[in-house]
Every structure is written in structure tokens, then in C-alpha cells.
Protein backbone atom coordinates (compact mmCIF):
# COMPACT_ATOMS: atom_id res chain seq x y z
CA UNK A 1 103.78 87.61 111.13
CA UNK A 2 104.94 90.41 113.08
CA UNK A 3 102.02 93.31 113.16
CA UNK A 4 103.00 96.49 115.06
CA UNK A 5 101.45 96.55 118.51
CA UNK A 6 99.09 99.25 117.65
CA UNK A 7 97.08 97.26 115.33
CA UNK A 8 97.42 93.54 116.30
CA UNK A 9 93.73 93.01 114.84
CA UNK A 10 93.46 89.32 114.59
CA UNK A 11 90.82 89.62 111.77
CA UNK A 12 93.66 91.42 109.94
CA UNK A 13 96.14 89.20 110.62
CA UNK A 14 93.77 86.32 109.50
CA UNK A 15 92.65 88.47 106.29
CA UNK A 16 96.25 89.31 105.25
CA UNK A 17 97.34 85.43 105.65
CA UNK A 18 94.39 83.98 103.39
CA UNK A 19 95.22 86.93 100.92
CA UNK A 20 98.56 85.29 100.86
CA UNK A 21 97.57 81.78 100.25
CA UNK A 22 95.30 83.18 97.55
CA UNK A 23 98.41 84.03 95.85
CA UNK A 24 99.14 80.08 94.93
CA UNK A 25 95.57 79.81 93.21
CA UNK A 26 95.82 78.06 90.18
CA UNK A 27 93.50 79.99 88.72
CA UNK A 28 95.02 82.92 87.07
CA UNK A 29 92.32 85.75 87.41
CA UNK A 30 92.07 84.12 91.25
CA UNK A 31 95.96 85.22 91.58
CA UNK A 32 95.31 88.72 90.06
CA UNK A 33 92.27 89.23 92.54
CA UNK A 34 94.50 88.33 95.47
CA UNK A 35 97.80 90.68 94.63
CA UNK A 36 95.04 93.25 93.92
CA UNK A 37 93.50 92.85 97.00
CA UNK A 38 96.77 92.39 99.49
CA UNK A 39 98.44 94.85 97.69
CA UNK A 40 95.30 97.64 98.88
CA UNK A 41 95.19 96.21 101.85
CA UNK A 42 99.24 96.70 102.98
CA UNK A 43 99.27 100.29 101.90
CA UNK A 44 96.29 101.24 103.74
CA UNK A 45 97.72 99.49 106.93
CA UNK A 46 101.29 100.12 107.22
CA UNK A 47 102.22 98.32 110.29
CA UNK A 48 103.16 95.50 108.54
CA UNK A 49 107.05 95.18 108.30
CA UNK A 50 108.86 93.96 104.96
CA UNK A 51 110.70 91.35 106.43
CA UNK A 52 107.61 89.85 108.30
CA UNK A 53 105.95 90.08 105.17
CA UNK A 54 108.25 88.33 102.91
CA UNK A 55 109.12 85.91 105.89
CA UNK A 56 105.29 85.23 105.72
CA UNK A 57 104.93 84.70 101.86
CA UNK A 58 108.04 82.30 102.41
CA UNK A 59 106.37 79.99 105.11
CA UNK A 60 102.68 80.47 103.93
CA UNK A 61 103.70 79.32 99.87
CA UNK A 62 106.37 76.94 100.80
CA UNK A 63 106.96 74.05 99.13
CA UNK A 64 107.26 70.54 100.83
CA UNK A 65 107.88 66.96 99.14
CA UNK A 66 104.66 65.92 98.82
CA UNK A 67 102.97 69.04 97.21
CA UNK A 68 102.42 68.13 93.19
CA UNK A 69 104.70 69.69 90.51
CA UNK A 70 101.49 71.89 89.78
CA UNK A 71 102.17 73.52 93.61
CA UNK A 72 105.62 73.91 93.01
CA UNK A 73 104.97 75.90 89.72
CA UNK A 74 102.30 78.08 90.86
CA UNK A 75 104.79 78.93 93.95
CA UNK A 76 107.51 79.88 91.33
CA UNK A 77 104.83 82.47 89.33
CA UNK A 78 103.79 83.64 92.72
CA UNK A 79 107.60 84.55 93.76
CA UNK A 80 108.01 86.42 90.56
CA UNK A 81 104.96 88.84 91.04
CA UNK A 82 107.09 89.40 94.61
């Protein structure tokens, strides 16, 4: 993730990544909570880029062979909120 050199807070870096990975919860209100939460959190802290952001989403929620159909499905709902 590429944060702007005057904020490379590692706690915000860390927060920003799990608030990703939240976005895959198969729980729906869990999902909500997260894009509510990330979404607060980028527009009060602009450094973060678009392009590191979405290059971010892609690694953090991608999909490999062995995740279960239920992954894979949760990762498509989760790229249609983007």
C-alpha cells in the first residue's frame, strides 16, 4: 500500500488493511460495518492514493484455488460495493 510519506503511521496502515479484509465477511451487517468504517477513515486521511487503494483491495480479497466457492462469492459482492 503506498501511504504518502507524511503519514506512514503503521497503525494506520495496519487499521486500513484489516478494514479491507473485513470487507469479505460473510456476515452481511459485518460487511456494512467495515465499508462504513474504511470509507470514514479514507476521507479523513487523504494520503492514501486510488490506485494503491484498489491495488490493495485486489491483493488483500484475492481469490486463490483453494479458497471455497463461499470466498469466491463474498469477493464478487465485495467488488461490486467498489
Amino acid at each position: 500500500m503506498e501511504v504518502e510519506e507524511d503519514s506512514s503511521c503503521d497503525e494506520l496502515e495496519y487499521s486500513v488493511t484489516r478494514l479491507v479484509k473485513g470487507l469479505a465477511s460473510s456476515r452481511k451487517g459485518a460487511r456494512q460495518g467495515f465499508a462504513t468504517v474504511l470509507t470514514e477513515v479514507l476521507s479523513e486521511f487523504a494520503s492514501f492514493s486510488p490506485e494503491g487503494m484498489l491495488r490493495l483491495i485486489t491483493k488483500t480479497l484475492e481469490v486463490t484455488g483453494s479458497s471455497k466457492a463461499w470466498v469466491s462469492a463474498e469477493c464478487a459482492y465485495t467488488d461490486s460495493l467498489l
